[in-house]
Protein backbone atom coordinates (compact mmCIF):
# COMPACT_ATOMS: atom_id res chain seq x y z
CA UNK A 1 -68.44 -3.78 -1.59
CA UNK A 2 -66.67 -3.01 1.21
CA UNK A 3 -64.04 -5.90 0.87
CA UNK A 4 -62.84 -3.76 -2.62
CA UNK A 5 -62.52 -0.50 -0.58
CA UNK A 6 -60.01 -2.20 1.44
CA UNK A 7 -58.69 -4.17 -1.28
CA UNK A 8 -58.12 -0.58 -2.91
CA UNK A 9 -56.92 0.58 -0.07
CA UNK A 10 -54.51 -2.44 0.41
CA UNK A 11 -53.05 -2.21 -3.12
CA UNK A 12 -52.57 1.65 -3.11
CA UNK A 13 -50.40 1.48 0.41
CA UNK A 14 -48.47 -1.62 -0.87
CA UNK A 15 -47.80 0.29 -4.50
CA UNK A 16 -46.83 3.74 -2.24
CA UNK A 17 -44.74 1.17 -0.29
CA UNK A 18 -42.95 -0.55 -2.97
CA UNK A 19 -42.45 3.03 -4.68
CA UNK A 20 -40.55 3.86 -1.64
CA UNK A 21 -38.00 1.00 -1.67
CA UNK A 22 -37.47 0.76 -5.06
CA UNK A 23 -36.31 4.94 -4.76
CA UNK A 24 -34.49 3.50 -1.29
CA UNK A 25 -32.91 0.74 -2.98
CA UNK A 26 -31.53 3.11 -6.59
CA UNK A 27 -29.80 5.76 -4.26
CA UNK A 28 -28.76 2.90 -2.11
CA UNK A 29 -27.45 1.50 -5.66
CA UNK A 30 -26.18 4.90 -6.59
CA UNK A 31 -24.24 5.30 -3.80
CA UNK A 32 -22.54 1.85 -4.36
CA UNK A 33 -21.41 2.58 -7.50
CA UNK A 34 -19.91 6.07 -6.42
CA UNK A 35 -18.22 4.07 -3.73
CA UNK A 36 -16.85 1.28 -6.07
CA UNK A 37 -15.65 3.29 -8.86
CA UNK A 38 -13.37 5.23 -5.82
CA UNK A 39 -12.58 1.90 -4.93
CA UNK A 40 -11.41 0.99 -8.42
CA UNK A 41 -9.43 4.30 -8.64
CA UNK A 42 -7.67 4.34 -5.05
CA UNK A 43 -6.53 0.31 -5.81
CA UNK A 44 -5.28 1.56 -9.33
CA UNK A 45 -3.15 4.49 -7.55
CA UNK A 46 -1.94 1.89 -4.84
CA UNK A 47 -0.80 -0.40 -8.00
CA UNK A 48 1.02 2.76 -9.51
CA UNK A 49 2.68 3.77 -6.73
CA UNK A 50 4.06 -0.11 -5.84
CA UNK A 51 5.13 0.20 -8.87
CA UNK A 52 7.56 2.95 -8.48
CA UNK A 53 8.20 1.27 -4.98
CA UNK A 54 9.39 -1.61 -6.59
CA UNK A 55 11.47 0.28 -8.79
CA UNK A 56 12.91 2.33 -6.65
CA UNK A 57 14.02 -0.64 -3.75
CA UNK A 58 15.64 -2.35 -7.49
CA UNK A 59 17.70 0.63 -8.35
CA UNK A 60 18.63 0.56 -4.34
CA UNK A 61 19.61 -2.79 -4.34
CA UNK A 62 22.17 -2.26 -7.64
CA UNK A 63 23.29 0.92 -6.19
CA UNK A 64 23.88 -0.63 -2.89
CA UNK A 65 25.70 -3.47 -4.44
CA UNK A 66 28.29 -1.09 -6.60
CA UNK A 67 28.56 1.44 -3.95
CA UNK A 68 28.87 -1.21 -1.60
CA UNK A 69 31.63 -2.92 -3.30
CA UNK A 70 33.55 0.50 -2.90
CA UNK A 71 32.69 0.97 0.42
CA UNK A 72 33.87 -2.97 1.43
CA UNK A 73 37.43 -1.69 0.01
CA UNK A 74 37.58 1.63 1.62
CA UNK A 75 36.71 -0.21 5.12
CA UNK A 76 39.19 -2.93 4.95
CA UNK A 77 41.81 -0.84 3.97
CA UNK A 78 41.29 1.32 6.65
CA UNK A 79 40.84 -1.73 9.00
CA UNK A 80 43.95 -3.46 8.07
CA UNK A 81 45.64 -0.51 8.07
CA UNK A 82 44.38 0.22 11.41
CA UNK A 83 45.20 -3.63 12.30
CA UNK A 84 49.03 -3.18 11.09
CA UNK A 85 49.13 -0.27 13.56
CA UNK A 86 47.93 -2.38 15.92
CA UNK A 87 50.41 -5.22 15.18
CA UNK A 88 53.46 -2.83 14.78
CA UNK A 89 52.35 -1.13 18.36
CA UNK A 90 52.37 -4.87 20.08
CA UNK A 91 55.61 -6.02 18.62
CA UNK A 92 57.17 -2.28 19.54
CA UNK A 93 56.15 -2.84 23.31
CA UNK A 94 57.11 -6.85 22.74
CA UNK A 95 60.34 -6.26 21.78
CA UNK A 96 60.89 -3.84 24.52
């Protein structure tokens, strides 16, 4: 008789035990989903926004290349005219 007390006694802790973890392990599981689904929503964001990145460094790199066209031509014709100044200086003090 007294082995089924503590047979009773064993399968009433290990049910309260098991119980225990299985609540443990759902909020455990709860909380894993909460943290995924901000997971999945921060990594969506980060595509969105590398997105517009990427569109924004393409519309740089055409505006760069027109403006930069122009701005090629303004500099060398201020450098060669600056260089003819030059040139006209030298033969001036040359010639002298």
């Amino acid at each position: 008789m007294e082995n089924f007390i503590k047979a009773d006694i064993f399968f009433f802790i290990t049910s309260i035990a098991v119980v225990i973890s299985t609540i443990g392990v759902i909020v455990v599981a709860v909380y894993v989903v909460r943290i995924l689904r901000d997971m999945k929503h921060i990594s969506k964001k980060v595509s969105e926004e590398g997105d517009k990145i990427i569109e924004d460094v393409e519309y740089l790199r055409e505006t760069a290349k027109a403006e930069g066209m122009k701005i090629k031509n303004i500099t060398d014709f201020f450098i060669n005219l600056f260089a003819r100044r030059h040139k006209k200086e030298k033969t001036k003090k040359t010639v002298k």
